[in-house]
C-alpha atoms as a PDB file:
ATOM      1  CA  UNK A   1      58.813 -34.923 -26.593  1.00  0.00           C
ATOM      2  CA  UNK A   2      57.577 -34.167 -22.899  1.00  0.00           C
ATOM      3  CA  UNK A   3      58.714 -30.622 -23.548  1.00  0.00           C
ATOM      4  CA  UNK A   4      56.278 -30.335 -26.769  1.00  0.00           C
ATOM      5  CA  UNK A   5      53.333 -31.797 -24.615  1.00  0.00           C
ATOM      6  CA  UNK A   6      54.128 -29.361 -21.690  1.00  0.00           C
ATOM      7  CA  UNK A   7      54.381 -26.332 -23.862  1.00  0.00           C
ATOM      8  CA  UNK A   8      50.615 -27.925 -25.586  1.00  0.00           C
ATOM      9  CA  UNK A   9      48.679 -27.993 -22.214  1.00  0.00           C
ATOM     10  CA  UNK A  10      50.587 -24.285 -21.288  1.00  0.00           C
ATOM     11  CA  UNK A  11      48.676 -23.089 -24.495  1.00  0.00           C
ATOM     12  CA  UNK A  12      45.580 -24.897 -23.983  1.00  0.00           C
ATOM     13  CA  UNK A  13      45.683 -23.264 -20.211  1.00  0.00           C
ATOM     14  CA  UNK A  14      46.443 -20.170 -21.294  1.00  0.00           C
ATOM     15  CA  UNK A  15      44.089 -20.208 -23.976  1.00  0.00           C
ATOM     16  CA  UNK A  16      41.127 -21.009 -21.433  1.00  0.00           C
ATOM     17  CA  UNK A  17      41.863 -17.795 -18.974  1.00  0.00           C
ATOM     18  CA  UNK A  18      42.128 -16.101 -22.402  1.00  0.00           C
ATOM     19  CA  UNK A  19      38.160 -17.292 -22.835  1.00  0.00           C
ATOM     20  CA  UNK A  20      37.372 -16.660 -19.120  1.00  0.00           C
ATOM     21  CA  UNK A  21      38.629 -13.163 -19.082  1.00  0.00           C
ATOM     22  CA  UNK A  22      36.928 -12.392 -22.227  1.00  0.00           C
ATOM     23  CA  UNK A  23      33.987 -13.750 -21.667  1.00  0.00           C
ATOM     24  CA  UNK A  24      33.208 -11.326 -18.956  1.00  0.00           C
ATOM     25  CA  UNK A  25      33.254  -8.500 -20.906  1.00  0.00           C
ATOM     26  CA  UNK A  26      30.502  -6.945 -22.656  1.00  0.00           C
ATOM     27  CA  UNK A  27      30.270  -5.728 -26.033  1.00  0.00           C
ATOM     28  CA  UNK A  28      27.805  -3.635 -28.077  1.00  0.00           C
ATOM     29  CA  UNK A  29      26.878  -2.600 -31.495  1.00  0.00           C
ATOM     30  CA  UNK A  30      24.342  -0.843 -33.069  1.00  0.00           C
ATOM     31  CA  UNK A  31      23.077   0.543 -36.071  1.00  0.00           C
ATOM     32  CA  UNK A  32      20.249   3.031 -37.873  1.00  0.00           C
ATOM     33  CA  UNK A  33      20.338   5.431 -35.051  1.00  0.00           C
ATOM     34  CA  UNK A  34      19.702   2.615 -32.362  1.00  0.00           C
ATOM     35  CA  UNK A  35      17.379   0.643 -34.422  1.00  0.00           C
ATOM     36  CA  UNK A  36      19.505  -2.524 -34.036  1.00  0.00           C
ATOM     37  CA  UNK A  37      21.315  -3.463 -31.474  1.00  0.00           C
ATOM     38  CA  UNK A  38      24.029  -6.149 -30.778  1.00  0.00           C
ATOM     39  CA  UNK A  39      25.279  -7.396 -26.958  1.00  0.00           C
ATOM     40  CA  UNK A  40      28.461  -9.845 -27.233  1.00  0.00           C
ATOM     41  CA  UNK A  41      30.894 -11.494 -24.821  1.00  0.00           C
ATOM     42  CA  UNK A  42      34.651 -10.200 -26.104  1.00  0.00           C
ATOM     43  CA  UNK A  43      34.737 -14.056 -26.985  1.00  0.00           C
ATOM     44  CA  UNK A  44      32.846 -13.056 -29.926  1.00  0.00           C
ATOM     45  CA  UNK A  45      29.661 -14.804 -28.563  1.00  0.00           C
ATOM     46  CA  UNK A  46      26.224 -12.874 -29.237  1.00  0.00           C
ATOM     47  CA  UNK A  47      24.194 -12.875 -26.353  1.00  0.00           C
ATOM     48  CA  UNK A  48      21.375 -10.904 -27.524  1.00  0.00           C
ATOM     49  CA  UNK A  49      19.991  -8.819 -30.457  1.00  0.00           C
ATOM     50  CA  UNK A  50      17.694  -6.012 -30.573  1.00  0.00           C
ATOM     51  CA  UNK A  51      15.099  -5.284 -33.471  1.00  0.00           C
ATOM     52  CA  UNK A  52      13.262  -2.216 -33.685  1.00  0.00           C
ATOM     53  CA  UNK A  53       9.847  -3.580 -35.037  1.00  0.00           C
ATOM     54  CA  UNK A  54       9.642  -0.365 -37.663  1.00  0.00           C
ATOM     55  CA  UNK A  55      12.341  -2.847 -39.486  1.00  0.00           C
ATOM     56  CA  UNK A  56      10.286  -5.839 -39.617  1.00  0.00           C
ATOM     57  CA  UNK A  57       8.402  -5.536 -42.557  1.00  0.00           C
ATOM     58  CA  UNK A  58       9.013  -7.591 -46.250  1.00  0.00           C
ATOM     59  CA  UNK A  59       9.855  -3.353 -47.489  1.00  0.00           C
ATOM     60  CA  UNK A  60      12.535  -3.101 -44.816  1.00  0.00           C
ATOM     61  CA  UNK A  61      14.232  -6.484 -45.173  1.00  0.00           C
ATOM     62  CA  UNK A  62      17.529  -4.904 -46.739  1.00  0.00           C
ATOM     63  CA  UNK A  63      18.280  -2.012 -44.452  1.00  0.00           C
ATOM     64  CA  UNK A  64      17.889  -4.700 -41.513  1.00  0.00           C
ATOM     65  CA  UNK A  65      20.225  -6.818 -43.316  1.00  0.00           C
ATOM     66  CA  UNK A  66      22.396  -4.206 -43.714  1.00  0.00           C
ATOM     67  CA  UNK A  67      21.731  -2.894 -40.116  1.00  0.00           C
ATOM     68  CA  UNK A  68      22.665  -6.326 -38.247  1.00  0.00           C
ATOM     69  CA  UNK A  69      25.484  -6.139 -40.099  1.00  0.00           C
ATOM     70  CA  UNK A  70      26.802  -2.892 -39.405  1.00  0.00           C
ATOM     71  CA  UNK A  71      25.873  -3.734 -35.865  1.00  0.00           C
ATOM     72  CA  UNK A  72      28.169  -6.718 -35.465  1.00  0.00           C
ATOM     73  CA  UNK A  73      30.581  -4.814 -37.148  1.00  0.00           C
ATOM     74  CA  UNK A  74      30.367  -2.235 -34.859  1.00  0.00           C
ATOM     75  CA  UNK A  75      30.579  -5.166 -31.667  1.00  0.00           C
ATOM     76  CA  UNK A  76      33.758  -6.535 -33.180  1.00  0.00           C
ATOM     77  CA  UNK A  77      35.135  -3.381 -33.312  1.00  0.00           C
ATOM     78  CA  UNK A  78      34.817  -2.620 -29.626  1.00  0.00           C
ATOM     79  CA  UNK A  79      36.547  -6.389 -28.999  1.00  0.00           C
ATOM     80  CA  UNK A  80      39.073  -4.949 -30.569  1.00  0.00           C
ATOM     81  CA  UNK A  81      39.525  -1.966 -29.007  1.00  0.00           C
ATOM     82  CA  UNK A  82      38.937  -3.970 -25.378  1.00  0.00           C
ATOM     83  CA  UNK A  83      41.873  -6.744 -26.341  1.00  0.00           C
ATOM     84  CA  UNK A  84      44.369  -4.171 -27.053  1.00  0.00           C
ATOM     85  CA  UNK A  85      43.551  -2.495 -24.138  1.00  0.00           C
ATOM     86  CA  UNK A  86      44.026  -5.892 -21.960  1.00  0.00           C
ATOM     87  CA  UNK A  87      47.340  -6.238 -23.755  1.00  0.00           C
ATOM     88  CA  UNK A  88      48.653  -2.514 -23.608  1.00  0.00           C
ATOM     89  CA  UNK A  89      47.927  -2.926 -19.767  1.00  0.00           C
ATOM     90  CA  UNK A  90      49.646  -6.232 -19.342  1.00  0.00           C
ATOM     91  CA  UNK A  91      46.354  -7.889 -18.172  1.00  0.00           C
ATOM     92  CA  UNK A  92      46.439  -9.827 -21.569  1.00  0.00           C
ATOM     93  CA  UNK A  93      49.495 -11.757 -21.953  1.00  0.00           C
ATOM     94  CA  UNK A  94      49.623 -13.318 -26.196  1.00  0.00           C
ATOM     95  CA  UNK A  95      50.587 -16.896 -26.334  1.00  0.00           C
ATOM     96  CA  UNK A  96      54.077 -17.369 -27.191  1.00  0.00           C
ATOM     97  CA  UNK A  97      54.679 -20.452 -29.704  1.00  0.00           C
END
């Protein structure tokens, strides 16, 4: 039973340096040529987004739909692309259960 809880607060500390060491890393995505823009944390947190104000009209409303979507698309993308990088480089270690 000790084991069990011992191997629980392993994950639960390995989990949190997981979150630190992702959350200082940057992400971002964009879409239409720039016209949105996403900035994330690799912990999949968005930190700010970008709106070209050609988009914000009631005609436009579906290709800025479409554009934030693309754009977080694009950010998740680049997570990742950052994660296996962390792993392939042993800086990432997965959780082993």
């Amino acid at each position: 039973m000790f084991s069990k809880l011992k191997q629980i607060q392993e994950m639960r500390k390995k989990a949190r340096e997981l979150k630190d060491l992702l959350s200082n890393e940057k992400v971002y995505g964009s879409a239409l040529g720039g016209k949105v823009q996403i900035e994330m944390t690799a912990n999949q947190e968005i930190e700010k987004v970008i709106v070209d104000p050609s988009l914000l009209s009631v005609d436009q409303k579906e290709k800025l739909e479409e554009g934030i979507k693309d754009a977080f698309k694009n950010a998740l993308k680049e997570i990742q692309h950052i994660m296996a990088k962390k792993v392939q480089s042993g800086e990432l270690k997965m959780p082993e259960f």
